[in-house]
PDB file of N, CA and C in Angstrom:
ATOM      1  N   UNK A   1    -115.171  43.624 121.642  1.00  0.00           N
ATOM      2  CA  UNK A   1    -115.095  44.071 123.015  1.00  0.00           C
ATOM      3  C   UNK A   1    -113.735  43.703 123.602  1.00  0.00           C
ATOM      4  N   UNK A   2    -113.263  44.597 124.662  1.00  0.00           N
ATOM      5  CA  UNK A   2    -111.930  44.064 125.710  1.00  0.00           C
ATOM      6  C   UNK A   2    -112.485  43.269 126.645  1.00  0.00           C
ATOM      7  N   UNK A   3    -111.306  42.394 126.550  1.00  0.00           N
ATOM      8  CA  UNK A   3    -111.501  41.736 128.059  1.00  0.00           C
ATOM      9  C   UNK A   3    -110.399  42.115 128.925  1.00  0.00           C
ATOM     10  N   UNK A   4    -110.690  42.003 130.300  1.00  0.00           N
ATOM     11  CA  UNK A   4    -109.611  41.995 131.359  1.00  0.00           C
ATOM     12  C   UNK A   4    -108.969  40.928 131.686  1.00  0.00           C
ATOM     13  N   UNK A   5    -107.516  40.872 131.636  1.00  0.00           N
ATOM     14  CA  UNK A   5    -106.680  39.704 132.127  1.00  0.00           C
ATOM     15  C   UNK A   5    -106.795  39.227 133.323  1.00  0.00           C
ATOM     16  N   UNK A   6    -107.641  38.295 134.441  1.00  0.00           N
ATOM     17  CA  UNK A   6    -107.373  38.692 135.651  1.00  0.00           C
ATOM     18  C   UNK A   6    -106.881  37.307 136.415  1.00  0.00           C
ATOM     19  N   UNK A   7    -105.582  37.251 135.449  1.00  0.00           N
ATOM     20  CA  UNK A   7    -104.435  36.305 136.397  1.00  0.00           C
ATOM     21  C   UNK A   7    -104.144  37.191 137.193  1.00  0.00           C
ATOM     22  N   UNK A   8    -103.413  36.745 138.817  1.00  0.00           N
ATOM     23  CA  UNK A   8    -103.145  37.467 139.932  1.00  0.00           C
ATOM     24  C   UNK A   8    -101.578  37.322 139.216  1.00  0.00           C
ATOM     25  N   UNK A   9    -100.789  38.236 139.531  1.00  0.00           N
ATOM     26  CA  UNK A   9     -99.478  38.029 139.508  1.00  0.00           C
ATOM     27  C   UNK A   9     -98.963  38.058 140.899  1.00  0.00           C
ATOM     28  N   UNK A  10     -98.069  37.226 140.756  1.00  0.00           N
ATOM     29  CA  UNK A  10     -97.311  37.047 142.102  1.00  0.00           C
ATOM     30  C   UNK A  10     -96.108  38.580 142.664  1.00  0.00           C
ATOM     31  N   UNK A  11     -96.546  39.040 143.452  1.00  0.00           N
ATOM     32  CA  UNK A  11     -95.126  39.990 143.724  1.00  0.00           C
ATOM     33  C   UNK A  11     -94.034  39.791 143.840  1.00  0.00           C
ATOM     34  N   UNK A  12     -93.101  40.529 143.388  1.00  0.00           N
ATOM     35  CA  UNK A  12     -91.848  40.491 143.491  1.00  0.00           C
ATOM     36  C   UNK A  12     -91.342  40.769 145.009  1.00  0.00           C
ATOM     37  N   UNK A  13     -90.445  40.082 145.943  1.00  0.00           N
ATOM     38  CA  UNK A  13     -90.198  39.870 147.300  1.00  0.00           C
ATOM     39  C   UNK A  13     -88.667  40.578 147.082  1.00  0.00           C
ATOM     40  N   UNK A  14     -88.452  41.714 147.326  1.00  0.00           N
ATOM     41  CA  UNK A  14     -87.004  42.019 147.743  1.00  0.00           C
ATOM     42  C   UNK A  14     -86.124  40.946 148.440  1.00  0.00           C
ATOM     43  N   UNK A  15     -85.113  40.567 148.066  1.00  0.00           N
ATOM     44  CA  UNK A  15     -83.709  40.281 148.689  1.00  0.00           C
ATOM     45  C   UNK A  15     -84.016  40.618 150.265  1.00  0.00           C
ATOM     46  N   UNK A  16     -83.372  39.659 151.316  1.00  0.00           N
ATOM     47  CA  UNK A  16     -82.923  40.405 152.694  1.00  0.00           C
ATOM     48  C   UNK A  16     -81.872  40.273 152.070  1.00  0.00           C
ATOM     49  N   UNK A  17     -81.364  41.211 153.231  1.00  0.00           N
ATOM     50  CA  UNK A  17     -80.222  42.159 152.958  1.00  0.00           C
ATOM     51  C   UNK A  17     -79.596  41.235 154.050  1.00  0.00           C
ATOM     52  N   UNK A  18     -78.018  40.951 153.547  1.00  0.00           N
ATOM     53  CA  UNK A  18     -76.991  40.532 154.442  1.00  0.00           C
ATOM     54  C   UNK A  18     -75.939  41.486 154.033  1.00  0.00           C
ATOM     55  N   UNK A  19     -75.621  41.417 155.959  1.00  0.00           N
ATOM     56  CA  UNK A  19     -73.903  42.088 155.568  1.00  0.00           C
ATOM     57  C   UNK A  19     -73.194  40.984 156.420  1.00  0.00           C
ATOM     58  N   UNK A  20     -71.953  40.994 155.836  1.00  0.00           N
ATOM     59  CA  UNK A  20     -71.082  40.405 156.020  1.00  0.00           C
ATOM     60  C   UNK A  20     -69.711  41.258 156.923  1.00  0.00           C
ATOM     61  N   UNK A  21     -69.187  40.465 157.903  1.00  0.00           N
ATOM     62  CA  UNK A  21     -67.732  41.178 158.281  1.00  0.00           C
ATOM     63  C   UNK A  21     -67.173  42.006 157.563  1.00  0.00           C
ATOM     64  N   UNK A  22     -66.681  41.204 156.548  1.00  0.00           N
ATOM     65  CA  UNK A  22     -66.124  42.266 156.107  1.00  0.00           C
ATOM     66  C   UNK A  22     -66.300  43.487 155.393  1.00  0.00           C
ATOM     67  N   UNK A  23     -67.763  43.106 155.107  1.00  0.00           N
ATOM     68  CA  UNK A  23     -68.531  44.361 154.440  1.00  0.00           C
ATOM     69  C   UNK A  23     -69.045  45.273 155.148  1.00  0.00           C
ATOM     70  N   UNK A  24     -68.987  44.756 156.380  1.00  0.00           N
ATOM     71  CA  UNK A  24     -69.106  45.921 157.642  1.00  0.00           C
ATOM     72  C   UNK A  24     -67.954  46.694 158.180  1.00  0.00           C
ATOM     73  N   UNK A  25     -66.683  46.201 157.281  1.00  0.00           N
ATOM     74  CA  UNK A  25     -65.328  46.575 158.255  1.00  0.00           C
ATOM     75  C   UNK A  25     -65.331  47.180 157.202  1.00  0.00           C
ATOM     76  N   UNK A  26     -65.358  47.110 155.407  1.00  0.00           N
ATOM     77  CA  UNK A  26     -65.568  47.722 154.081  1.00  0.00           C
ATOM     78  C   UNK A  26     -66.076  49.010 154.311  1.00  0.00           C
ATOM     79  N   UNK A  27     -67.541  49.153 154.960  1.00  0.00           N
ATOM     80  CA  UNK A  27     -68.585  50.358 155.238  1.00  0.00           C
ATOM     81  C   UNK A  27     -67.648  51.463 156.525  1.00  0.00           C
ATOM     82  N   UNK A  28     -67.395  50.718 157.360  1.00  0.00           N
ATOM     83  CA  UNK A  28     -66.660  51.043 158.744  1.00  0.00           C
ATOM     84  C   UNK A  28     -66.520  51.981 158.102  1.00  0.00           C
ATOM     85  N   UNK A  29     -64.463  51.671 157.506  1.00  0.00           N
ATOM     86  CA  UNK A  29     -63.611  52.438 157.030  1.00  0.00           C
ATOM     87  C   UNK A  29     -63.839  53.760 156.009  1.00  0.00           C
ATOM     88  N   UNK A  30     -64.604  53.079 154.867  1.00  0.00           N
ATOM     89  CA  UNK A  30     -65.631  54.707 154.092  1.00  0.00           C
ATOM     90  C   UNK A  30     -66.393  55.354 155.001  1.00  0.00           C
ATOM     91  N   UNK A  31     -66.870  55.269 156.243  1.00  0.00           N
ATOM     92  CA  UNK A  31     -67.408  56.498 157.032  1.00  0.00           C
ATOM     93  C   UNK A  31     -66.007  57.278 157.511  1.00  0.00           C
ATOM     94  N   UNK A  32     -64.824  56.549 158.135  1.00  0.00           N
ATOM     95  CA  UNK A  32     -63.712  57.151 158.656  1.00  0.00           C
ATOM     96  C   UNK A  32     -63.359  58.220 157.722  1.00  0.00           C
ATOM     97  N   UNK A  33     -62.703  57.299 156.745  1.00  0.00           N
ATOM     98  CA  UNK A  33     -62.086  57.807 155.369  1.00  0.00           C
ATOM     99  C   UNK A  33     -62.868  59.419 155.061  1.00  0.00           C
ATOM    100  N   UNK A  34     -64.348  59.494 155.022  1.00  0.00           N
ATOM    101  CA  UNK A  34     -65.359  60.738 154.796  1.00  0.00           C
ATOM    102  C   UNK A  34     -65.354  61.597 155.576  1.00  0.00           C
ATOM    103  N   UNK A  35     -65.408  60.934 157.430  1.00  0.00           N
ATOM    104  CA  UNK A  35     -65.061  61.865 158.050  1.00  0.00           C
ATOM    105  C   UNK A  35     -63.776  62.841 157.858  1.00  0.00           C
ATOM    106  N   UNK A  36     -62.885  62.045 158.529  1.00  0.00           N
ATOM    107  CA  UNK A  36     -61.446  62.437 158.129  1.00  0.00           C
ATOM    108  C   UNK A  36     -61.557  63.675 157.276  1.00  0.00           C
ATOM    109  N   UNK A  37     -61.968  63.140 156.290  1.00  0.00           N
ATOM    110  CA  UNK A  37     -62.090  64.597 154.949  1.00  0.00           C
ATOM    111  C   UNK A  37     -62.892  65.603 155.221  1.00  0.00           C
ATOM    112  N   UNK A  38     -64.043  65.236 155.793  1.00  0.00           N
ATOM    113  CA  UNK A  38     -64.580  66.413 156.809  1.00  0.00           C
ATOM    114  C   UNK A  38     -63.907  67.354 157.827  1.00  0.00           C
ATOM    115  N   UNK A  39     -63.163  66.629 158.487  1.00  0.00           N
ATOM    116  CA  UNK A  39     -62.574  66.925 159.413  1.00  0.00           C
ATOM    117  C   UNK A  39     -61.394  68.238 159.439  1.00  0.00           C
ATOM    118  N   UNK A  40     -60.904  67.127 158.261  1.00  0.00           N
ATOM    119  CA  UNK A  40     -59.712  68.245 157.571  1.00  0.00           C
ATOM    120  C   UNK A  40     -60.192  69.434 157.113  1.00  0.00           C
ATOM    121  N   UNK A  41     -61.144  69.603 156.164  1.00  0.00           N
ATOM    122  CA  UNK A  41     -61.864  70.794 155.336  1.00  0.00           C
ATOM    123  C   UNK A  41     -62.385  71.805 156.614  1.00  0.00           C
ATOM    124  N   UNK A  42     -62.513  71.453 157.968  1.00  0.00           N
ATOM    125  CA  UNK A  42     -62.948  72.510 159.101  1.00  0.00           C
ATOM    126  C   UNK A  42     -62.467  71.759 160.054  1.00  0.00           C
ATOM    127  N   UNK A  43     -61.466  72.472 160.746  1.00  0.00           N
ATOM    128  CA  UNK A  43     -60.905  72.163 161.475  1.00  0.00           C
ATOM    129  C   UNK A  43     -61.803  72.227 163.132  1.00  0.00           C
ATOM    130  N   UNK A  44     -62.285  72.995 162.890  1.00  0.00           N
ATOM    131  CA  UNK A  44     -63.007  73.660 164.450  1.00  0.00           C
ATOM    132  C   UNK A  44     -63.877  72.372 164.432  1.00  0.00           C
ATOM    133  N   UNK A  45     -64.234  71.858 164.147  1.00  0.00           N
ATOM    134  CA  UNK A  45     -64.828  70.480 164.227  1.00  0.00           C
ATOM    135  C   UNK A  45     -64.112  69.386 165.138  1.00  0.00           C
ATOM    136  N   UNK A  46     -62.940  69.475 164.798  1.00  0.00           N
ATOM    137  CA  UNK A  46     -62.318  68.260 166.002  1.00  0.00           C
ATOM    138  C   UNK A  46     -62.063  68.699 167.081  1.00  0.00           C
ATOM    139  N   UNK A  47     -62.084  69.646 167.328  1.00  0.00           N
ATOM    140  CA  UNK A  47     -62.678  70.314 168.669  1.00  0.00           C
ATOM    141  C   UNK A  47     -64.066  70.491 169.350  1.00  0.00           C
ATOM    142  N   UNK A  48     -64.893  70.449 169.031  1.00  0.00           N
ATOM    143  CA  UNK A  48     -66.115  70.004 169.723  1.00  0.00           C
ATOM    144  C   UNK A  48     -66.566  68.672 169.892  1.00  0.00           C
ATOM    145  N   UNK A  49     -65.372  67.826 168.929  1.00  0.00           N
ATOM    146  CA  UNK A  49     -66.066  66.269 168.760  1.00  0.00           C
ATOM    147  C   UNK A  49     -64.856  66.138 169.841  1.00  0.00           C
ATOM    148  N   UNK A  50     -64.157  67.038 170.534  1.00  0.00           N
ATOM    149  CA  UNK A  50     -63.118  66.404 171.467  1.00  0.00           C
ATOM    150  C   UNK A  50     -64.105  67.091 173.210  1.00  0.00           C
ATOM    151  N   UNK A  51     -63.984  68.181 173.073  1.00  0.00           N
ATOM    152  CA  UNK A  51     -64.820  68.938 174.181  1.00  0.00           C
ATOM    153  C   UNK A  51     -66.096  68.669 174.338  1.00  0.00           C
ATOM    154  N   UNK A  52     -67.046  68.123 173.469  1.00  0.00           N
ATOM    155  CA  UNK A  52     -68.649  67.956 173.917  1.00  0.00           C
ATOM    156  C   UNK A  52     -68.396  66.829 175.103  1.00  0.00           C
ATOM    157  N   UNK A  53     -67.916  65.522 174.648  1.00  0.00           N
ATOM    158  CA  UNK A  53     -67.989  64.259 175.483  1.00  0.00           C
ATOM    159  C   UNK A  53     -67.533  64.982 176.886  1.00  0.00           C
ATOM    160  N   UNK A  54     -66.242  65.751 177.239  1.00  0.00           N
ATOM    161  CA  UNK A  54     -65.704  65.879 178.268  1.00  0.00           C
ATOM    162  C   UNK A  54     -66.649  66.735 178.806  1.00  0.00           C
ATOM    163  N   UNK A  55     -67.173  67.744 178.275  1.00  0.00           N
ATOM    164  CA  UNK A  55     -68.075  68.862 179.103  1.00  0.00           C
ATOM    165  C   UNK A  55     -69.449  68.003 179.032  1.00  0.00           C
ATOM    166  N   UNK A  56     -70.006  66.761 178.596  1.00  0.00           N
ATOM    167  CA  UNK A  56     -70.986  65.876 179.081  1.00  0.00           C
ATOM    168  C   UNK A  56     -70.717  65.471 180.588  1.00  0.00           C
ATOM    169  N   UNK A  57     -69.713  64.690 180.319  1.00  0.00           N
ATOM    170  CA  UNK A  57     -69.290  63.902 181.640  1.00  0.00           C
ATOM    171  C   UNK A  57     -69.318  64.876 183.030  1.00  0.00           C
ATOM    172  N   UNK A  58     -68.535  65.849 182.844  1.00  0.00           N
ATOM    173  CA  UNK A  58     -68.736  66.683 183.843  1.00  0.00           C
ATOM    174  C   UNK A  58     -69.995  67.753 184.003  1.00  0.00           C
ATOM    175  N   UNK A  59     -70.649  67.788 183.344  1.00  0.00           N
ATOM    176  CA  UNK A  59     -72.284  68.446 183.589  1.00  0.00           C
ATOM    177  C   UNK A  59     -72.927  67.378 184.290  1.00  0.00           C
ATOM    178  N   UNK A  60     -73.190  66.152 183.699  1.00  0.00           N
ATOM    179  CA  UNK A  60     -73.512  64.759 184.564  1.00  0.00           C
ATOM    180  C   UNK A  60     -73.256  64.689 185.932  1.00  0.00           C
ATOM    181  N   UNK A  61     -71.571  64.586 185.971  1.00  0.00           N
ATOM    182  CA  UNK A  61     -71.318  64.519 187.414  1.00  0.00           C
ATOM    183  C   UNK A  61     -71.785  65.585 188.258  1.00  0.00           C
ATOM    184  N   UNK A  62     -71.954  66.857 187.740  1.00  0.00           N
ATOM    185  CA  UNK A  62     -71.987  67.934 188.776  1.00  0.00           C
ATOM    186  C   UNK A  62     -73.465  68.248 189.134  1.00  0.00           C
ATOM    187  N   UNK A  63     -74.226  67.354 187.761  1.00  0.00           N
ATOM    188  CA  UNK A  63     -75.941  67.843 188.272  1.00  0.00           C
ATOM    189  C   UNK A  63     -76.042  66.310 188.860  1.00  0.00           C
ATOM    190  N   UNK A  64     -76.087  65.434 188.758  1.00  0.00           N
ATOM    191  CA  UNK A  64     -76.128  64.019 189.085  1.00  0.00           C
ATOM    192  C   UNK A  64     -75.366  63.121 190.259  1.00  0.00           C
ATOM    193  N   UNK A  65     -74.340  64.086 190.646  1.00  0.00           N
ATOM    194  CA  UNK A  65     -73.433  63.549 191.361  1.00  0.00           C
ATOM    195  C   UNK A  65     -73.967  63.354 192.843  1.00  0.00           C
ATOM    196  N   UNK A  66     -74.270  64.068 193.083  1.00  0.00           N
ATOM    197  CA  UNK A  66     -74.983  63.914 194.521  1.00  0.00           C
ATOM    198  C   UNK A  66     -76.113  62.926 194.512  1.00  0.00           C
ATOM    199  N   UNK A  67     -77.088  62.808 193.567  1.00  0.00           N
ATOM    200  CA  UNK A  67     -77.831  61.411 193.679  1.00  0.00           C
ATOM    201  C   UNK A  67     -77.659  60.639 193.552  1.00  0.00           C
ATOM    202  N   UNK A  68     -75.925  59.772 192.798  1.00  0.00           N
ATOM    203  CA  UNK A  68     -76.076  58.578 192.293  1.00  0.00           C
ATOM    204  C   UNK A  68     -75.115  58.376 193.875  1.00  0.00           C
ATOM    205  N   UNK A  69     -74.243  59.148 194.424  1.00  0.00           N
ATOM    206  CA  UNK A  69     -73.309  58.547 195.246  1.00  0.00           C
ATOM    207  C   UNK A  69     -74.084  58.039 196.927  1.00  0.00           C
ATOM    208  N   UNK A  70     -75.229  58.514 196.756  1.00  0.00           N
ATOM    209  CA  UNK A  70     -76.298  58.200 198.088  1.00  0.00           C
ATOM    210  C   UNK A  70     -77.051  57.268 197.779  1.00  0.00           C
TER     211      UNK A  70
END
């Protein structure tokens, strides 16, 4: 006949995860670096990432403006 083994095994506990300065300034720069290359490959892109913020601000002010200044 079989028998069943029935030691419990202990689970394996993932690592926490640390980042470090400079492995955050490491990560930073490879998002830039990717963009950038994005950026370049379509240009019409750095134009909406320049015009959205400004046409935010002023939709804000012009629907909002009258309630925040009272």
């Amino acid at each position: 006949m079989t028998t069943l083994d029935t030691q419990a095994q202990t689970p394996i506990r993932p690592r926490p995860v640390t980042t470090h300065p400079t492995n955050l300034a490491q990560q930073s720069w490879i998002m830039v670096k990717r963009n950038m290359i994005h950026t370049k490959r379509m240009p019409e892109m750095l134009s909406d990432v320049t015009a959205q913020p400004i046409m935010f601000v002023l939709l804000f002010a012009f629907v909002f403006g009258a309630s925040i200044t009272n």
